[in-house]
C-alpha atoms as a PDB file:
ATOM      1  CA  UNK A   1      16.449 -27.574  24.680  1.00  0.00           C
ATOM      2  CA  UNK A   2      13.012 -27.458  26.127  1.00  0.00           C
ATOM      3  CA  UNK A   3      12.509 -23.836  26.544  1.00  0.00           C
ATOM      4  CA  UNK A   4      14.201 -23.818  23.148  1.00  0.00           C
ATOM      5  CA  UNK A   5      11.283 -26.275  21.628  1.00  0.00           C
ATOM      6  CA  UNK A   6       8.472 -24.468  23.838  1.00  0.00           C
ATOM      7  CA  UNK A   7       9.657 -20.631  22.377  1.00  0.00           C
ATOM      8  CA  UNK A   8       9.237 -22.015  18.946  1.00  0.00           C
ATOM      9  CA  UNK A   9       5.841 -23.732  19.385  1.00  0.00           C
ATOM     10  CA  UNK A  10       4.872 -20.724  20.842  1.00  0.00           C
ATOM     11  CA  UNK A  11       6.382 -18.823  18.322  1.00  0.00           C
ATOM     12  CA  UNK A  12       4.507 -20.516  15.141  1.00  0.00           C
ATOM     13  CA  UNK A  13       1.229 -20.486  17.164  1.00  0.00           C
ATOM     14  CA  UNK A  14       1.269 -16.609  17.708  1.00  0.00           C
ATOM     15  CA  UNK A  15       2.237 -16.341  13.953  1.00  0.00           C
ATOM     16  CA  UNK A  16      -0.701 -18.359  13.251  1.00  0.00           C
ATOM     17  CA  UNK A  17      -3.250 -16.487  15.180  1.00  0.00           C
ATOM     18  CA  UNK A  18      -1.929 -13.138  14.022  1.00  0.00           C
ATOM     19  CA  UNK A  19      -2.193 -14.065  10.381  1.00  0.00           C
ATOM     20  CA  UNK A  20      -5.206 -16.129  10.812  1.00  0.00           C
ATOM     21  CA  UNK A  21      -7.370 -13.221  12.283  1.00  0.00           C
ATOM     22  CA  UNK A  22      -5.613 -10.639  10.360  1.00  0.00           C
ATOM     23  CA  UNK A  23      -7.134 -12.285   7.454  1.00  0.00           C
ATOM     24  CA  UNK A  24     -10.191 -12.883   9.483  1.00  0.00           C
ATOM     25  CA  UNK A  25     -10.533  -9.076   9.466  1.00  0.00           C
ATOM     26  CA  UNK A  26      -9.317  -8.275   5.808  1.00  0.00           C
ATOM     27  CA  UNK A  27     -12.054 -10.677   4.756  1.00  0.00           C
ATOM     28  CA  UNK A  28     -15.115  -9.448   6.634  1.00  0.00           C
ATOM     29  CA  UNK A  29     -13.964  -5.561   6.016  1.00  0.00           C
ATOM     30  CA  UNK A  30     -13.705  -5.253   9.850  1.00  0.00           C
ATOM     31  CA  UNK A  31     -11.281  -1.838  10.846  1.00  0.00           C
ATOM     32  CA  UNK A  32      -8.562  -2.739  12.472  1.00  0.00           C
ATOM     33  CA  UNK A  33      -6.915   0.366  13.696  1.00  0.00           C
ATOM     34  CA  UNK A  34      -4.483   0.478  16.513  1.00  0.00           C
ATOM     35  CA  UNK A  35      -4.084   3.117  18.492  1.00  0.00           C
ATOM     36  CA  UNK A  36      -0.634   2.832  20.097  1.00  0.00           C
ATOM     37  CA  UNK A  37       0.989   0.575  17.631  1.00  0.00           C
ATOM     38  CA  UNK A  38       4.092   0.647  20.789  1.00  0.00           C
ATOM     39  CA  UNK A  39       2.116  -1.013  23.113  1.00  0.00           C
ATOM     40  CA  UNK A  40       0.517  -3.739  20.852  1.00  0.00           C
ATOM     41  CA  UNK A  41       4.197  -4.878  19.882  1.00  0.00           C
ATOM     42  CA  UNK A  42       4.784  -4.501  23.895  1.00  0.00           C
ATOM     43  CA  UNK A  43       1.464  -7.002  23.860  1.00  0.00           C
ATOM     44  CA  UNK A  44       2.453  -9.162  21.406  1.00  0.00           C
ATOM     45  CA  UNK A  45       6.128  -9.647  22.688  1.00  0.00           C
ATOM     46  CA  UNK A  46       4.092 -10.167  26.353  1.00  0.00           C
ATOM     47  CA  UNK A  47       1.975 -12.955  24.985  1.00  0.00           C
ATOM     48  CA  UNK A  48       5.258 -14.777  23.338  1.00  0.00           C
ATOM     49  CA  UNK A  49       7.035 -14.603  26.930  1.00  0.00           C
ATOM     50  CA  UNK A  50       3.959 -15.993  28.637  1.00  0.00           C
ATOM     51  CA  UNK A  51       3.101 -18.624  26.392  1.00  0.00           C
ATOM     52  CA  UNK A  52       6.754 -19.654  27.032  1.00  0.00           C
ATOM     53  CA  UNK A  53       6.170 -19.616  30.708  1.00  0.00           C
ATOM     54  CA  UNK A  54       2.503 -21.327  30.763  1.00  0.00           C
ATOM     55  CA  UNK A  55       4.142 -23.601  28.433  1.00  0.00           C
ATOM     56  CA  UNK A  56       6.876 -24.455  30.554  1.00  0.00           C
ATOM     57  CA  UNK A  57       5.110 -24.992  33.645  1.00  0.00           C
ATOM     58  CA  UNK A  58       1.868 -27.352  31.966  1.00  0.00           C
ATOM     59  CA  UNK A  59       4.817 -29.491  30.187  1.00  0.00           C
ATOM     60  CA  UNK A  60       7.264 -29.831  32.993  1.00  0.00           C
ATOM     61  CA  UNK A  61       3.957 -30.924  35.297  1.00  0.00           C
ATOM     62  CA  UNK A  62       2.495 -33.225  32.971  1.00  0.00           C
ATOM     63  CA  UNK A  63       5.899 -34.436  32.607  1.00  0.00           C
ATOM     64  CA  UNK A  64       5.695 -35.820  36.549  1.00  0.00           C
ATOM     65  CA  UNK A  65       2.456 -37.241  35.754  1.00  0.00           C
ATOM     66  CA  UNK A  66       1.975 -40.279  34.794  1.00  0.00           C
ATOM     67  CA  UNK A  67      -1.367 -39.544  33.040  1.00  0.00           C
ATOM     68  CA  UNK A  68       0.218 -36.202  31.115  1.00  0.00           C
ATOM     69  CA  UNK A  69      -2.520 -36.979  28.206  1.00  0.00           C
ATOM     70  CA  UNK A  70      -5.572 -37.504  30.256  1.00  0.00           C
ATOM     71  CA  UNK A  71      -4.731 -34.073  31.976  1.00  0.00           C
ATOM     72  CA  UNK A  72      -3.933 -32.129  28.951  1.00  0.00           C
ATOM     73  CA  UNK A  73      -7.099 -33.418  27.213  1.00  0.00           C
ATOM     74  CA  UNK A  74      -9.438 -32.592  30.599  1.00  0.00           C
ATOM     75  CA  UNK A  75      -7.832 -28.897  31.168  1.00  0.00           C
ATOM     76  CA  UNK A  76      -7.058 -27.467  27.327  1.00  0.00           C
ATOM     77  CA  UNK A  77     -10.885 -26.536  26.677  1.00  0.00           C
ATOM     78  CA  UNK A  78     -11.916 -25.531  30.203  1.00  0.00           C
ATOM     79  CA  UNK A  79      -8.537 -23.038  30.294  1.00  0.00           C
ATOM     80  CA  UNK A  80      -9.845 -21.420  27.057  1.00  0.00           C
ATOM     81  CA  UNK A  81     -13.659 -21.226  28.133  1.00  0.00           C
ATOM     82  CA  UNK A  82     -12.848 -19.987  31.537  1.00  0.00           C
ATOM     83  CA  UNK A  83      -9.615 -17.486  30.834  1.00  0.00           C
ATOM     84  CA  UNK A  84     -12.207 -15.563  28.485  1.00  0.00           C
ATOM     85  CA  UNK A  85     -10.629 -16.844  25.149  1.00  0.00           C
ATOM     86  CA  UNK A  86     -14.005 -19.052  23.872  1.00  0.00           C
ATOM     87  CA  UNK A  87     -16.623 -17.071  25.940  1.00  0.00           C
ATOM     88  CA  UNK A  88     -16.065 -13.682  27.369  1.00  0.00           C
ATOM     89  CA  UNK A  89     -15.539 -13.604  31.317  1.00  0.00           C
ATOM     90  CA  UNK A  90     -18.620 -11.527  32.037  1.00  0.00           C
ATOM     91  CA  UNK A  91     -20.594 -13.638  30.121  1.00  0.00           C
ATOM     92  CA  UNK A  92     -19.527 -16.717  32.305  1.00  0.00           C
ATOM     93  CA  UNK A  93     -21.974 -17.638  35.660  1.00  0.00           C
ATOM     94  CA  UNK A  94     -20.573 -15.062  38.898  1.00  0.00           C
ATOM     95  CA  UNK A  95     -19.605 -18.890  40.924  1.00  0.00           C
ATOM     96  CA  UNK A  96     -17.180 -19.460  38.090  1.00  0.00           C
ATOM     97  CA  UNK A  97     -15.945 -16.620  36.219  1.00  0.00           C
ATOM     98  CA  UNK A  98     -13.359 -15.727  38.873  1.00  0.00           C
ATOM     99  CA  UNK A  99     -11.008 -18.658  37.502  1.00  0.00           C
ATOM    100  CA  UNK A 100     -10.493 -16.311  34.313  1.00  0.00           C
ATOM    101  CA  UNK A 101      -8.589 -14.058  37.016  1.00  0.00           C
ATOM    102  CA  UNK A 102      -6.047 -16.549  37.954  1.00  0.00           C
ATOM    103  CA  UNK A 103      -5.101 -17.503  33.968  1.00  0.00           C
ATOM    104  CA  UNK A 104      -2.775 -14.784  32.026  1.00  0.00           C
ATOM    105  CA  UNK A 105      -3.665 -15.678  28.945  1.00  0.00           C
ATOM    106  CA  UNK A 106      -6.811 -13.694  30.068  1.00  0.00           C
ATOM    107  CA  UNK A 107      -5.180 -10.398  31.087  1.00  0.00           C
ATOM    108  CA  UNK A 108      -2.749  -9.860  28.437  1.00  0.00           C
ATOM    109  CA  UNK A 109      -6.180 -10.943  26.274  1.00  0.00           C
ATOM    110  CA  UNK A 110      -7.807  -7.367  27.762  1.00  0.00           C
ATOM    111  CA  UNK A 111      -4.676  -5.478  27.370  1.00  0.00           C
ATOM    112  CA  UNK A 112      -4.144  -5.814  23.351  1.00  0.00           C
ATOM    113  CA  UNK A 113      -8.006  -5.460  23.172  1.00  0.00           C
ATOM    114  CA  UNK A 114      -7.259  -1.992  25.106  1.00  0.00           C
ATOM    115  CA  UNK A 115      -4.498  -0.995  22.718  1.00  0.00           C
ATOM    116  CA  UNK A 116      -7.142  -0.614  20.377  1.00  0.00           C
ATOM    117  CA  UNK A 117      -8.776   2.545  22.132  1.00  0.00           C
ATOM    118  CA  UNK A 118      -6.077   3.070  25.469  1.00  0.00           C
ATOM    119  CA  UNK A 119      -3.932   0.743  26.294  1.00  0.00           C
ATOM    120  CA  UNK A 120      -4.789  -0.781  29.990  1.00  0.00           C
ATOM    121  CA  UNK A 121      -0.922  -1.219  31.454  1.00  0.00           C
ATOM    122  CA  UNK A 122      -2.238  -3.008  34.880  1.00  0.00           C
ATOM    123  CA  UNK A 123      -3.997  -5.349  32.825  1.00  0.00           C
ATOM    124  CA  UNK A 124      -0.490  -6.548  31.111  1.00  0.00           C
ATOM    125  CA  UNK A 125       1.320  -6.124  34.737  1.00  0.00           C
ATOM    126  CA  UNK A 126      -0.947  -8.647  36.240  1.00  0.00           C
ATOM    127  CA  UNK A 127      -0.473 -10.826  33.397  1.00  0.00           C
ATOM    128  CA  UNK A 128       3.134 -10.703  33.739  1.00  0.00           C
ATOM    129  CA  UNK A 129       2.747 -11.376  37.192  1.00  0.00           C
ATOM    130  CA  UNK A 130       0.887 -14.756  37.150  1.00  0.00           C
ATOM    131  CA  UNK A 131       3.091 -15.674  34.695  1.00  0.00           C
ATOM    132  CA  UNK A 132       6.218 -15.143  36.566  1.00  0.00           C
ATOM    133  CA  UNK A 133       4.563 -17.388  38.717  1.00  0.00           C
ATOM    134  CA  UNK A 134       3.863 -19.662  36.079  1.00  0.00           C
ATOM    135  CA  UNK A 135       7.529 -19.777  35.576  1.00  0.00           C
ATOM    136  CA  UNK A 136       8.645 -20.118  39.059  1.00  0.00           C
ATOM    137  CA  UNK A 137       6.095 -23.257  39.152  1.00  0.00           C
ATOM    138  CA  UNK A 138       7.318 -24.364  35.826  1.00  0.00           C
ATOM    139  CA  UNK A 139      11.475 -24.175  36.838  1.00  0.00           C
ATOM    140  CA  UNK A 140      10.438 -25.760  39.886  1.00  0.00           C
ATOM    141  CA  UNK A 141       8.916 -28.772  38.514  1.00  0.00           C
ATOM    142  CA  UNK A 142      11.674 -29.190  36.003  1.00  0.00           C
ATOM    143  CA  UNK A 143      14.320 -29.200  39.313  1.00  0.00           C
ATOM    144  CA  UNK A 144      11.753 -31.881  40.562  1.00  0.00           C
ATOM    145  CA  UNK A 145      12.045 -34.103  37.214  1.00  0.00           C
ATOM    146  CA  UNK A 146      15.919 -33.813  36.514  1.00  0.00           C
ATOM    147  CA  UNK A 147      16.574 -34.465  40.554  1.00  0.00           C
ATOM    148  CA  UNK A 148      14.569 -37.344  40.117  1.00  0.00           C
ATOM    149  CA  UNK A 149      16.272 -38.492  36.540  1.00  0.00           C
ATOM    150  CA  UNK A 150      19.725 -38.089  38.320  1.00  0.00           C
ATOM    151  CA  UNK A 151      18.650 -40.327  41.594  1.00  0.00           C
ATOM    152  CA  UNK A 152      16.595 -42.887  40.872  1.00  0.00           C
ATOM    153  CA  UNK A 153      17.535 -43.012  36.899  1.00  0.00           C
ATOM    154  CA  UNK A 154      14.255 -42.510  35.548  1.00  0.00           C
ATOM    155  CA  UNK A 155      11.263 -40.391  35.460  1.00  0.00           C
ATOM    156  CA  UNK A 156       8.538 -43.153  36.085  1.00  0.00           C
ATOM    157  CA  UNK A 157       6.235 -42.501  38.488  1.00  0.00           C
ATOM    158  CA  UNK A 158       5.739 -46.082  40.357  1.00  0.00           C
END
């Protein structure tokens, strides 16, 4: 049920954004030619399965904590400013731009910008990768809320 749910959030926001900035572009009479039609499908389709896996782990923590909206209010906006999505990464101060490297959002970002010109396949492999361990974090923390549902017959935190 919940990776159900998070797919189809994830779903209707990529939907969004494509349409949204499709029109965006239609609008302003910006080109928008892809090179390698293949490997923005690939990107698109990458962005999906790691939105379902960022997803995944940010609910199933907040879900352990007992200040979930506090948390997802303090770290939405910073995750978009520093993972390159509001401001570009080299634009960012040298002390701080490094977080962009840790979010995938950031790298699969940089790969469908690539399939524009030449598509940049490391740039989607390391975003796969972090969000494998996304995942892994995410499947964990679920284990860690369901173990605790089935012992102590609740998920409060006290």
């Amino acid at each position: 049920v919940l990776l159900g749910k998070t797919l189809g959030g994830v779903l209707y926001d990529t939907a969004l954004i494509l349409v949204s900035q499709t029109l965006f572009c239609a609008l302003t009479h910006l080109p928008l030619r892809i090179t390698d039609p293949a490997a923005f499908a690939i990107g698109i389709a990458a962005v999906i399965a790691c939105g379902v896996a960022s997803s995944l782990m940010i609910g199933a923590l907040l879900m352990l904590s007992r200040y979930a909206f506090q948390l997802t209010t303090a770290l939405g906006t910073p995750v978009m400013l520093l993972g390159g999505t509001l401001i570009p990464l080299a634009m960012l101060p040298r002390w701080i731009s490094w977080v962009g490297w840790c979010i995938n959002l950031s790298w699969l970002q940089r790969f469908l910008v690539s399939t524009l010109t030449a598509p940049r396949w490391g740039d989607l492999a390391v975003g796969l990768a972090i969000s494998a361990l996304y995942a892994a974090v995410g499947v964990r923390a679920v284990h860690v809320m369901l173990r605790r549902a089935r012992e102590e017959g609740t998920l409060d935190l006290a």
